[in-house]
Protein backbone atom coordinates (compact mmCIF):
# COMPACT_ATOMS: atom_id res chain seq x y z
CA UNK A 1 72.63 144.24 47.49
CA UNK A 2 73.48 140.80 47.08
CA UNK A 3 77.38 139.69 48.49
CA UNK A 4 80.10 138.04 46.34
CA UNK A 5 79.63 134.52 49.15
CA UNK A 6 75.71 134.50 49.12
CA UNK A 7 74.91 130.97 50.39
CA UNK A 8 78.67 130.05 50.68
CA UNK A 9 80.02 128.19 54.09
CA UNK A 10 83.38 129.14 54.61
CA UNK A 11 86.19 127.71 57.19
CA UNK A 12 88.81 129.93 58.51
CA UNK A 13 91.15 128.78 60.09
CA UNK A 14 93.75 130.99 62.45
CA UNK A 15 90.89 133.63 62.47
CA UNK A 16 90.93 134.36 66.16
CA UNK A 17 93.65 137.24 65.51
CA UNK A 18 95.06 139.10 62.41
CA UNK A 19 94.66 138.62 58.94
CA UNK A 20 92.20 135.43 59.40
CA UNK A 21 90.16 137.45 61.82
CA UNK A 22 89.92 140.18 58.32
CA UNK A 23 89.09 137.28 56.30
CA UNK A 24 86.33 135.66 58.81
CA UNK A 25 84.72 139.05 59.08
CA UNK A 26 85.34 140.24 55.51
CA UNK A 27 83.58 136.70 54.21
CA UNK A 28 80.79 137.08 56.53
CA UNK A 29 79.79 140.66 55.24
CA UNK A 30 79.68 139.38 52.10
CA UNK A 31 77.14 137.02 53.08
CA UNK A 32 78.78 133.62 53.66
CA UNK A 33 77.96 131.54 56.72
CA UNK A 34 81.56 131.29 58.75
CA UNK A 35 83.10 128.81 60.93
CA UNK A 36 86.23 131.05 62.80
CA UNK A 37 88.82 128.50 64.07
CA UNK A 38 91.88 129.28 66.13
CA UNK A 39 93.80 127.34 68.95
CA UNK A 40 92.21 129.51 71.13
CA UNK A 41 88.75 128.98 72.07
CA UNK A 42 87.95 132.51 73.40
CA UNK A 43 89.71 134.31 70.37
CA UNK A 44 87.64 131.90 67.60
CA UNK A 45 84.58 132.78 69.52
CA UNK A 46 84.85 136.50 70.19
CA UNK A 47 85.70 136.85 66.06
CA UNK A 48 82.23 134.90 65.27
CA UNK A 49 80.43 136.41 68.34
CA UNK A 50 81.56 139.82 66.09
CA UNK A 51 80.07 138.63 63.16
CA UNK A 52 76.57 137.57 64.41
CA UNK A 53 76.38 141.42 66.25
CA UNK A 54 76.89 142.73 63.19
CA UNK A 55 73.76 140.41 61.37
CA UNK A 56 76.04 137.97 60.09
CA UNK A 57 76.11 134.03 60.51
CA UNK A 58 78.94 132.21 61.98
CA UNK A 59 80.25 129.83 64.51
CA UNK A 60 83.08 128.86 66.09
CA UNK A 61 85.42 125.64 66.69
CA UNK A 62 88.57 125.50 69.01
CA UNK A 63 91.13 123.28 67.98
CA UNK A 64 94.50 122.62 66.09
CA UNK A 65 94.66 122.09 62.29
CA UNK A 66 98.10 120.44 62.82
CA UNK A 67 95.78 117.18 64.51
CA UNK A 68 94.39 115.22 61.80
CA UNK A 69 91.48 114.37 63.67
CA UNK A 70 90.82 117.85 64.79
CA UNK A 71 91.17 119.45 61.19
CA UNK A 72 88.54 116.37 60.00
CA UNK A 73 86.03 117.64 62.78
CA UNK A 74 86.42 121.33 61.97
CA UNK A 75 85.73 120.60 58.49
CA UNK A 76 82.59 118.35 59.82
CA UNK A 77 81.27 120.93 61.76
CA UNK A 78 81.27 123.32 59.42
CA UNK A 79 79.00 121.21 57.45
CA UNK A 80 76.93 119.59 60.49
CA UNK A 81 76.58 124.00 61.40
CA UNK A 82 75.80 125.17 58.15
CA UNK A 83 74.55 122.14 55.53
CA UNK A 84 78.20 121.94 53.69
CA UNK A 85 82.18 123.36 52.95
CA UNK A 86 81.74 125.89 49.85
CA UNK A 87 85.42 127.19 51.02
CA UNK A 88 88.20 126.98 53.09
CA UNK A 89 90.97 129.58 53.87
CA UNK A 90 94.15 128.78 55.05
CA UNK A 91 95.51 130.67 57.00
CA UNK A 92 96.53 129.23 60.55
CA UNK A 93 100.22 129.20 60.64
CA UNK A 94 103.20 130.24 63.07
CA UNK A 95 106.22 132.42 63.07
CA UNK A 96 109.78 131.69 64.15
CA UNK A 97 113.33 133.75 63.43
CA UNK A 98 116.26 132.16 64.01
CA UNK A 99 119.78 132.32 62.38
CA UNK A 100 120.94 129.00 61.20
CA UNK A 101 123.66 128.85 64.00
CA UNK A 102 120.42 129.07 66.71
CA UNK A 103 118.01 127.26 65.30
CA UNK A 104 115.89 125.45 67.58
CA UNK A 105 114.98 121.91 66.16
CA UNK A 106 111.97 122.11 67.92
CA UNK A 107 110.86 125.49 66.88
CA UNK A 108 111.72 124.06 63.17
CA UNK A 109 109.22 120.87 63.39
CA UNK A 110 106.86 123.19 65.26
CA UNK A 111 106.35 125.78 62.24
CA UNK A 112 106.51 122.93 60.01
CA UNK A 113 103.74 120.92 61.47
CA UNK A 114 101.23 123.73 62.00
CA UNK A 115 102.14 125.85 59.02
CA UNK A 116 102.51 122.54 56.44
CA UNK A 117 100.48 119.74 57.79
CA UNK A 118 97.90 122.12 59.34
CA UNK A 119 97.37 123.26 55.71
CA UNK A 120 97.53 120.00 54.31
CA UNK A 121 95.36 117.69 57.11
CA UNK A 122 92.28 120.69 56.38
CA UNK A 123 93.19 120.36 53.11
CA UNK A 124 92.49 117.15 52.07
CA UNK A 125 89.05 116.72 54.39
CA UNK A 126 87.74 119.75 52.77
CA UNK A 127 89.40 118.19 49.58
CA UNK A 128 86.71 114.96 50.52
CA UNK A 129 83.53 117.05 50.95
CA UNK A 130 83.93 119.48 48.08
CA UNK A 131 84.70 116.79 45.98
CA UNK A 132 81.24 115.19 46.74
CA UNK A 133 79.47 118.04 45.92
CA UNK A 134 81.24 119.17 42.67
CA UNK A 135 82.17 122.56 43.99
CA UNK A 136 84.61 124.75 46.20
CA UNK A 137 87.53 126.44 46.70
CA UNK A 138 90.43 126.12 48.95
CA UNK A 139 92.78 129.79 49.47
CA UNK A 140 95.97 128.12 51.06
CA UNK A 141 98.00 131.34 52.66
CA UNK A 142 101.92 131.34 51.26
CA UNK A 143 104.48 134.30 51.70
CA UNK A 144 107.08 135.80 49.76
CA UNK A 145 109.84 134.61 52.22
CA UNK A 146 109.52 131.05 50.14
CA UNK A 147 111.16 132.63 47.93
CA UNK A 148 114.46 133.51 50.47
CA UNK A 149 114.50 135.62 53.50
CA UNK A 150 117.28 136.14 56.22
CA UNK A 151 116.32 134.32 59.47
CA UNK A 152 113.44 132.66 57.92
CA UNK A 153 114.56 128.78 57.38
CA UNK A 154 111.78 127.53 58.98
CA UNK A 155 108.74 130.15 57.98
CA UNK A 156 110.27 129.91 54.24
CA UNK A 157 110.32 126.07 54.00
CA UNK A 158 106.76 126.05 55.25
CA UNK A 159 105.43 128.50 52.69
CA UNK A 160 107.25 126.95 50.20
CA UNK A 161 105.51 124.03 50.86
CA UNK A 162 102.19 125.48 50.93
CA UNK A 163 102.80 127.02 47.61
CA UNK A 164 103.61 122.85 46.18
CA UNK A 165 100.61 122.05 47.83
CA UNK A 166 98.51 124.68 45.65
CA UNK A 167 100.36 123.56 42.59
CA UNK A 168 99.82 119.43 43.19
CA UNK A 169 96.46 120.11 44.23
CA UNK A 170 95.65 122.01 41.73
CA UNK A 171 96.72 119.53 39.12
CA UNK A 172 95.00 116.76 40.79
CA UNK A 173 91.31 118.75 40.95
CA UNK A 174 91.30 119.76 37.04
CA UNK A 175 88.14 119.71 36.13
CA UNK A 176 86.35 118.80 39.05
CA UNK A 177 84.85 122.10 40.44
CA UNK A 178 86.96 122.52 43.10
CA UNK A 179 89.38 125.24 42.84
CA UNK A 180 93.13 125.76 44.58
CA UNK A 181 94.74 129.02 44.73
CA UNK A 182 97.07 130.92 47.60
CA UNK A 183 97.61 134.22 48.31
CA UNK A 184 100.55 135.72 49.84
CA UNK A 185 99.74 138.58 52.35
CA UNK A 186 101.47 141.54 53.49
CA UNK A 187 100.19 143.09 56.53
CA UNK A 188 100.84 144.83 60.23
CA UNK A 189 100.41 141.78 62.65
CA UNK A 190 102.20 140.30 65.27
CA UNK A 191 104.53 138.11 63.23
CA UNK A 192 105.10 141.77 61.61
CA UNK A 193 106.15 143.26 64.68
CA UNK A 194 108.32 140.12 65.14
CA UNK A 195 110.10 140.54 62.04
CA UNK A 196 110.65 144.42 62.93
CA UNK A 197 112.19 143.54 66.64
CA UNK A 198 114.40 140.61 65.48
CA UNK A 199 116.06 142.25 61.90
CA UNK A 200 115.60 145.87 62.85
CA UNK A 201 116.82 148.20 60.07
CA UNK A 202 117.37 145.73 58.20
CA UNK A 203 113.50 144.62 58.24
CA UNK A 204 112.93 148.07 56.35
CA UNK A 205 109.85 148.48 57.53
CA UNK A 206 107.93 145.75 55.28
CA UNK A 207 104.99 145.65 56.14
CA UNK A 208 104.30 149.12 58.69
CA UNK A 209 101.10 150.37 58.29
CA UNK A 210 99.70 147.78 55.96
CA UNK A 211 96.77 146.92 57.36
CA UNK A 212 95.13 143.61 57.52
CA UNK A 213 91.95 143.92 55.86
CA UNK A 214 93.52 145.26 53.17
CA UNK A 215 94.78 141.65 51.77
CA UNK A 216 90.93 140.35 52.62
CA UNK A 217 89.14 141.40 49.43
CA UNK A 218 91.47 139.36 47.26
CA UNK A 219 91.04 136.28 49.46
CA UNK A 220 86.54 136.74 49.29
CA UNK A 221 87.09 137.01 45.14
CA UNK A 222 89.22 133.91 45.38
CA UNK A 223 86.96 131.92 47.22
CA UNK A 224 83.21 133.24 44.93
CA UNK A 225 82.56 132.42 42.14
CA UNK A 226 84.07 135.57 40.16
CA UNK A 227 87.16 133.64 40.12
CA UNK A 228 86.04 130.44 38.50
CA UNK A 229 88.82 130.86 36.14
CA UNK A 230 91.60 131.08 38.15
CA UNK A 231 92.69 127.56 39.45
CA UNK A 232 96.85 126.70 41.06
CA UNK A 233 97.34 130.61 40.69
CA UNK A 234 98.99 132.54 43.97
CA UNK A 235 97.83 136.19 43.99
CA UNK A 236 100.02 138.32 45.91
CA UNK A 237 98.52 141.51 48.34
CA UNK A 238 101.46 144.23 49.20
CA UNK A 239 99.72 147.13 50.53
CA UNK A 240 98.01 148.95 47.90
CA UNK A 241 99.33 146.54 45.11
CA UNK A 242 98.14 143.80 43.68
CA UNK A 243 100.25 141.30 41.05
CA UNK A 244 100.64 137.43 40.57
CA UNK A 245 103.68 135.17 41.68
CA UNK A 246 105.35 133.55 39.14
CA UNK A 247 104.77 129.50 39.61
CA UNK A 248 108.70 127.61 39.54
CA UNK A 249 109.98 127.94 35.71
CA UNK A 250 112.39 126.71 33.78
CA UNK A 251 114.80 129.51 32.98
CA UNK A 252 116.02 130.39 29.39
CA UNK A 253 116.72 127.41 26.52
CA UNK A 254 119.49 125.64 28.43
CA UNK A 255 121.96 123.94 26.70
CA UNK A 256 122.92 120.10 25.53
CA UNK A 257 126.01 117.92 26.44
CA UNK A 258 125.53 114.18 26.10
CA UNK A 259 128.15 113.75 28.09
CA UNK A 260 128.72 115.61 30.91
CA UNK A 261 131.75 116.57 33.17
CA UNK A 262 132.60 118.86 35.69
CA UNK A 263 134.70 120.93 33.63
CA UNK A 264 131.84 120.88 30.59
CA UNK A 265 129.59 121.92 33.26
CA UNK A 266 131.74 124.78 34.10
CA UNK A 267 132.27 126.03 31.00
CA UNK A 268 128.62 126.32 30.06
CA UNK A 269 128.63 128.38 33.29
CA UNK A 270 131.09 130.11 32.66
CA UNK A 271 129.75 130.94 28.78
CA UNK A 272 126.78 131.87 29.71
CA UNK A 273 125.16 129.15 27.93
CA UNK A 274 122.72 127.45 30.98
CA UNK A 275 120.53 130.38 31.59
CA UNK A 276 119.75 133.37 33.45
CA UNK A 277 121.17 133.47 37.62
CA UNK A 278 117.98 134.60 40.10
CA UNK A 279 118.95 137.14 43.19
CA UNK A 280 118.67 136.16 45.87
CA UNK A 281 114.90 136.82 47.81
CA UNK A 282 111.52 137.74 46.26
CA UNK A 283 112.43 139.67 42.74
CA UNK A 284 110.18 140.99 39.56
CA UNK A 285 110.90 139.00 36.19
């Protein structure tokens, strides 16, 4: 049987460990040609080594995506390895808690840079080839905590800005034949284990027993051609469900003052009149 990637090259980035690693291996079975990335040299290369045991086809390349250079030569190896980029997932990113009182301004920029311009710099050089070619399609990685979660200033603002990305880049790649989408994970990794230790009850067990390679089908369909449709869309993977995040909106008809004061604006509150109030955190509609 033929796989849903025949003939694809696909970039993973962060794949030494975790959920990449189930995406790298995942991608690979369904026939794509994979470069792993990861930081780590010995973790990228034991993934790939993995893959070609098992009759698969894929490399490896050491290096950080936060490095503009580096993320340009993973991208160029992938198509020096294997003849072009057909996809790219990602999914490096780090993972700090910290209440606002502690927060390490180091630790911030640190998250930021891998988790936003790591996403961005292999971005926009697989953004360069695809373009070329006509075809492709980029799975950025985003997380419900961009939507508010206790200790997560840092993580939140970075997946919030992944999730931007997707949207911009979406609208900029209309009709082009390269696709943007994100998915936002849920699984039993390290950063899980993390969460558990720092917030304790209070973590309620979010993500226990969720395995990785449970969130890697949805991230293969995103990146074959089954999902030529779906374009700026962020598919969200929460054990054994499977639903769509809601993009920013608007909220309700609002109401019109053409001259607005403090008080006015208070009163609209106060009537009801500007629209519906969001919780606080990730919620239904």
């Amino acid at each position: 049987m033929s796989g849903h990637l025949d003939g694809k090259a696909v970039v993973v980035t962060g794949a030494g460990r975790g959920l990449g690693a189930a995406y790298a291996r995942l991608a690979a079975a369904e026939g794509a040609s994979v470069l792993v990335n990861d930081v780590e040299a010995s973790f990228a290369e034991e993934v790939a080594a993995e893959i070609r045991a098992a009759g698969g086809r894929a490399g490896s390349f050491a290096g950080s995506v936060a490095d503009w250079e580096q993320a340009g030569a993973l991208v160029s190896a992938c198509v020096a390895e294997f003849g072009a980029i057909d996809g790219l997932v990602n999914n490096a990113g780090i993972f700090r808690l910290a209440d606002p009182l502690e927060q390490d301004p180091a630790e911030f920029r640190a998250v930021l840079e891998v988790n936003v311009l790591g996403t961005a710099y292999c971005g926009l050089h697989a953004i360069r080839a695809m373009r070329q070619r006509g075809t492709g399609s980029i799975v950025n990685v985003t997380s419900g905590s961009h939507a508010g979660s206790a200790a997560m200033g840092a993580y939140g603002a970075s997946k919030g800005a992944v999730a931007s990305l997707t949207y911009c880049w979406a609208a900029d790649l209309l009709g082009t034949g390269v696709r943007v989408n994100a998915v936002s994970p849920n699984a039993h990794t390290r950063m899980a284990d993390a969460y558990e230790a720092y917030l304790g009850a209070a973590a309620q067990g979010q993500n226990v027993a969720k395995p990785p390679a449970q969130n890697a089908p949805a991230v293969v369909y995103l990146l074959s051609d089954a999902a030529a449709a779906l374009h700026g869309q962020v598919i969200r993977i929460d054990g054994d469900e499977l639903s769509m995040i809601a993009h920013p909106t608007v909220q309700g008809h609002g109401t019109l003052n053409p001259a607005w004061t403090v008080s006015s604006v208070a009163a609209a509150f106060a009537a009801g009149a500007v629209g519906p109030v969001s919780p606080v955190g990730l919620h239904r509609l």
